[in-house]
C-alpha atoms as a PDB file:
ATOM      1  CA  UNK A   1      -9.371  18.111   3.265  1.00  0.00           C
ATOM      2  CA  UNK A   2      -6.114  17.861   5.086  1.00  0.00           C
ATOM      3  CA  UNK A   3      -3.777  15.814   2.649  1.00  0.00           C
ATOM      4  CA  UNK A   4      -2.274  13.982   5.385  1.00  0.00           C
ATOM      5  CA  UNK A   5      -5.801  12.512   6.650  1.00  0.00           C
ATOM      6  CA  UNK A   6      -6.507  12.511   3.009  1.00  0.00           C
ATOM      7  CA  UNK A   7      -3.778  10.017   2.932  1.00  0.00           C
ATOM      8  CA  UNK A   8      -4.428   8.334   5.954  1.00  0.00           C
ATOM      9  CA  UNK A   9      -8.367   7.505   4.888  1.00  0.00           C
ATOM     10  CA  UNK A  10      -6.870   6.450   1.394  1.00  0.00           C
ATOM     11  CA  UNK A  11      -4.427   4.063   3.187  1.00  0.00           C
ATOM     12  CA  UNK A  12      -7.751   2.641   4.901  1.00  0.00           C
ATOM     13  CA  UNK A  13      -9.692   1.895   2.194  1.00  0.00           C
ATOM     14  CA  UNK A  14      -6.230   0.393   0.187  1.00  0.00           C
ATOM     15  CA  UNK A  15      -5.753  -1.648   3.044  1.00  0.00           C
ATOM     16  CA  UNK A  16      -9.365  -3.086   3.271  1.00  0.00           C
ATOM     17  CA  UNK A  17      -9.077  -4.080  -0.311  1.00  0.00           C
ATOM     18  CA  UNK A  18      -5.868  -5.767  -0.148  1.00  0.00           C
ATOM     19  CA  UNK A  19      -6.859  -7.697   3.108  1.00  0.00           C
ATOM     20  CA  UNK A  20     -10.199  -9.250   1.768  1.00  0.00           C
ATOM     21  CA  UNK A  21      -8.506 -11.799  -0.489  1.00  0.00           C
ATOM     22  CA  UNK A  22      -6.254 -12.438   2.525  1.00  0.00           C
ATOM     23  CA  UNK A  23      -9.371 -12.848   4.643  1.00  0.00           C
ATOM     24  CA  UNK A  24     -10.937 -15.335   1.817  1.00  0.00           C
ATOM     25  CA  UNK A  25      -8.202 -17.054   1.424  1.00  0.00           C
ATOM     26  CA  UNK A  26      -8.092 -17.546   4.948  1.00  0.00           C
ATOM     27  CA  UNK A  27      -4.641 -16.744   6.066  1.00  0.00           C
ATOM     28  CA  UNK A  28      -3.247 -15.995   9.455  1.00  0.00           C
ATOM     29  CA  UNK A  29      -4.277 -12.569  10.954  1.00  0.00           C
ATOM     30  CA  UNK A  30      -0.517 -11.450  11.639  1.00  0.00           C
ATOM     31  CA  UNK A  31      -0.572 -11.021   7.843  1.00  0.00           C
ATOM     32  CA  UNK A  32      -3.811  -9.335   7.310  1.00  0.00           C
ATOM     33  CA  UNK A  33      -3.018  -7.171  10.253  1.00  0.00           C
ATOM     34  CA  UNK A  34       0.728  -6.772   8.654  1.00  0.00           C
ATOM     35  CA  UNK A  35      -0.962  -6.214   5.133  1.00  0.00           C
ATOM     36  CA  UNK A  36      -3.670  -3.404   6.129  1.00  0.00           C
ATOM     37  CA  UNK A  37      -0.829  -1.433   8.304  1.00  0.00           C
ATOM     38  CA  UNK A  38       1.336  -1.060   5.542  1.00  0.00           C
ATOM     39  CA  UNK A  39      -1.312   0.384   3.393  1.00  0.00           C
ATOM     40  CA  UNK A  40      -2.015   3.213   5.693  1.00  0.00           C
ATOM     41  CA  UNK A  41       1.442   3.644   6.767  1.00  0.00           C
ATOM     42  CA  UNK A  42       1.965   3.999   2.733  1.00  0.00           C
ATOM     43  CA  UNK A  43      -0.661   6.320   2.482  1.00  0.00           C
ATOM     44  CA  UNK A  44       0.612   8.677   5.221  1.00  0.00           C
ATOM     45  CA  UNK A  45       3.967   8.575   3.355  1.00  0.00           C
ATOM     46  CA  UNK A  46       2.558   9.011  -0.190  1.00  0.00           C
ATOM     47  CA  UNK A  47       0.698  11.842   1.723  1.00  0.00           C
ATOM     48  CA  UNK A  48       3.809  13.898   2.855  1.00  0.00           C
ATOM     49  CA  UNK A  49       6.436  12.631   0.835  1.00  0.00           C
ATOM     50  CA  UNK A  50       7.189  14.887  -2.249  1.00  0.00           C
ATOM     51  CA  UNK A  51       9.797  13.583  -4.889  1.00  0.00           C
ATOM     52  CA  UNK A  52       9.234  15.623  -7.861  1.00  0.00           C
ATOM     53  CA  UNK A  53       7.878  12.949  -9.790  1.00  0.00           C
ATOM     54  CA  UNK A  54       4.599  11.576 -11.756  1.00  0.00           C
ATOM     55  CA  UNK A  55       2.044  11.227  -8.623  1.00  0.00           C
ATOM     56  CA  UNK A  56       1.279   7.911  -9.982  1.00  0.00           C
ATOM     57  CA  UNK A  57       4.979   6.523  -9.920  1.00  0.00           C
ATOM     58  CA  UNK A  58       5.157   8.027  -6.719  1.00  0.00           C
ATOM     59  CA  UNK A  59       2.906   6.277  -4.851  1.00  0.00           C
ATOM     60  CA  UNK A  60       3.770   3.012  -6.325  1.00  0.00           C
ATOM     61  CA  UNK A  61       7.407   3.753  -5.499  1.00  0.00           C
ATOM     62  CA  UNK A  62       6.982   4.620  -1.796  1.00  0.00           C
ATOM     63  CA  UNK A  63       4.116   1.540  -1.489  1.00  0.00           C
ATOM     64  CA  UNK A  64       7.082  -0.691  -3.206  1.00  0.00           C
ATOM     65  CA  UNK A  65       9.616   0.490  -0.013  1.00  0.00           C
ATOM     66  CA  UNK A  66       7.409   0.727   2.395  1.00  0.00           C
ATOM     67  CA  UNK A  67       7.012  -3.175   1.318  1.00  0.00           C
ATOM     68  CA  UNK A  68       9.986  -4.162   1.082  1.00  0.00           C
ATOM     69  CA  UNK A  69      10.639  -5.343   4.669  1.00  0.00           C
ATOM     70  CA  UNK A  70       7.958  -7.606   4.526  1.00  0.00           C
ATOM     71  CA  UNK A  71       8.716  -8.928   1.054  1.00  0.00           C
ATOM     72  CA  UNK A  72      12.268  -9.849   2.390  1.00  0.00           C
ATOM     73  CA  UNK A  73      10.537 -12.105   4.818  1.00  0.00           C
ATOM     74  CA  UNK A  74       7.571 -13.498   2.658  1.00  0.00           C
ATOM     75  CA  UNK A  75      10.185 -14.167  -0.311  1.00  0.00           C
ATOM     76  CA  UNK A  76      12.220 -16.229   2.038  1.00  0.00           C
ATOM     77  CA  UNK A  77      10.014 -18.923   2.408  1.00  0.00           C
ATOM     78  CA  UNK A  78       7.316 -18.410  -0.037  1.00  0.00           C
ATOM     79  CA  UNK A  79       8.922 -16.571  -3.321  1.00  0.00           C
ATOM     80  CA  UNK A  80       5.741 -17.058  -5.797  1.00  0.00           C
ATOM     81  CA  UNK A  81       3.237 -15.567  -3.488  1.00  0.00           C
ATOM     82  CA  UNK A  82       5.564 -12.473  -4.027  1.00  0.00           C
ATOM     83  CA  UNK A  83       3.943 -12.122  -7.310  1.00  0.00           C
ATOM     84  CA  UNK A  84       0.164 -11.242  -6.450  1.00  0.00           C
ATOM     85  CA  UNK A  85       1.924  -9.095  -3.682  1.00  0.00           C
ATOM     86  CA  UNK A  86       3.693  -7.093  -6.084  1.00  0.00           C
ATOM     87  CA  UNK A  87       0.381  -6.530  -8.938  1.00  0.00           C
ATOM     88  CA  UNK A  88      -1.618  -5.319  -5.640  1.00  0.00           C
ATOM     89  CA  UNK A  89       1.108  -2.959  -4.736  1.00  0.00           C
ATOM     90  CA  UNK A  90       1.538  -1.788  -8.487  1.00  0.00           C
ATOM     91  CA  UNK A  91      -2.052  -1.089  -8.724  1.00  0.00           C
ATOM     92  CA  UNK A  92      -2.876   0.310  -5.193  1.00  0.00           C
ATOM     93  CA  UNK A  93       0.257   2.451  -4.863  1.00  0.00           C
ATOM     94  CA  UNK A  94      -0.635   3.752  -8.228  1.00  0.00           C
ATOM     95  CA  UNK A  95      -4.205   4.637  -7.237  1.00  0.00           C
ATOM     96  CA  UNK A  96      -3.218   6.145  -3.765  1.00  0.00           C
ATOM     97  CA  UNK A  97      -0.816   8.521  -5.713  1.00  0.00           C
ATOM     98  CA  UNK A  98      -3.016   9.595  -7.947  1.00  0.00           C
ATOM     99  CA  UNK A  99      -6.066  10.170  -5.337  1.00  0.00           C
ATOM    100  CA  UNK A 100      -4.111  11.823  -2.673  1.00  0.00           C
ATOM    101  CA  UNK A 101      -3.505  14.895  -4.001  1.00  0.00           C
ATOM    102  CA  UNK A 102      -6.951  14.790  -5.366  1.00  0.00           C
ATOM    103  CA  UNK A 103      -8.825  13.806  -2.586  1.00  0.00           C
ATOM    104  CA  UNK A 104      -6.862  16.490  -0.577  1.00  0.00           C
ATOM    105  CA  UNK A 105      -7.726  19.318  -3.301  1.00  0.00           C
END
């Protein structure tokens, strides 16, 4: 498989798992729709970024910046709800950089 789709259907399926609690939880759809983007932007970029590093600690790296925007702007008004943000994008950005390459292979 092509890595970048590779990364691209990853980024999906990270996305859909991060957005159900969302949707449970019932917040607005700006954010689910804000949350499930940046998972398969982050996948695209875990996809055809390459810095030399532990795939693992890559993709949790790139998933932290592509993040960071939106942090800036969640943090502002509502800095605790940073902190479930940051375990989902620990463990999905881990799990994207570690099936990428294998997914792709």
């Amino acid at each position: 498989m092509n890595i970048i789709l590779a990364g691209i259907l990853l980024g999906i399926v990270a996305g859909i798992i991060d957005v159900i609690p969302m949707v449970i939880k019932k917040l607005t759809w700006d954010a689910n729709l804000s949350a499930f983007a940046m998972w398969v932007i982050a996948g695209f970029f875990i996809a055809t970024i390459n810095l030399n590093v532990n795939p693992i600690l890559e993709g949790i790296l790139i998933s932290f910046l592509t993040l960071l925007p939106c942090a800036i702007l969640i943090g502002w008004k509502e800095p605790k709800s940073l902190i479930p943000i940051f375990v989902m994008t620990i463990i999905l950005g881990g799990l994207l950089g570690f099936a990428i390459p294998k997914l792709a292979n």
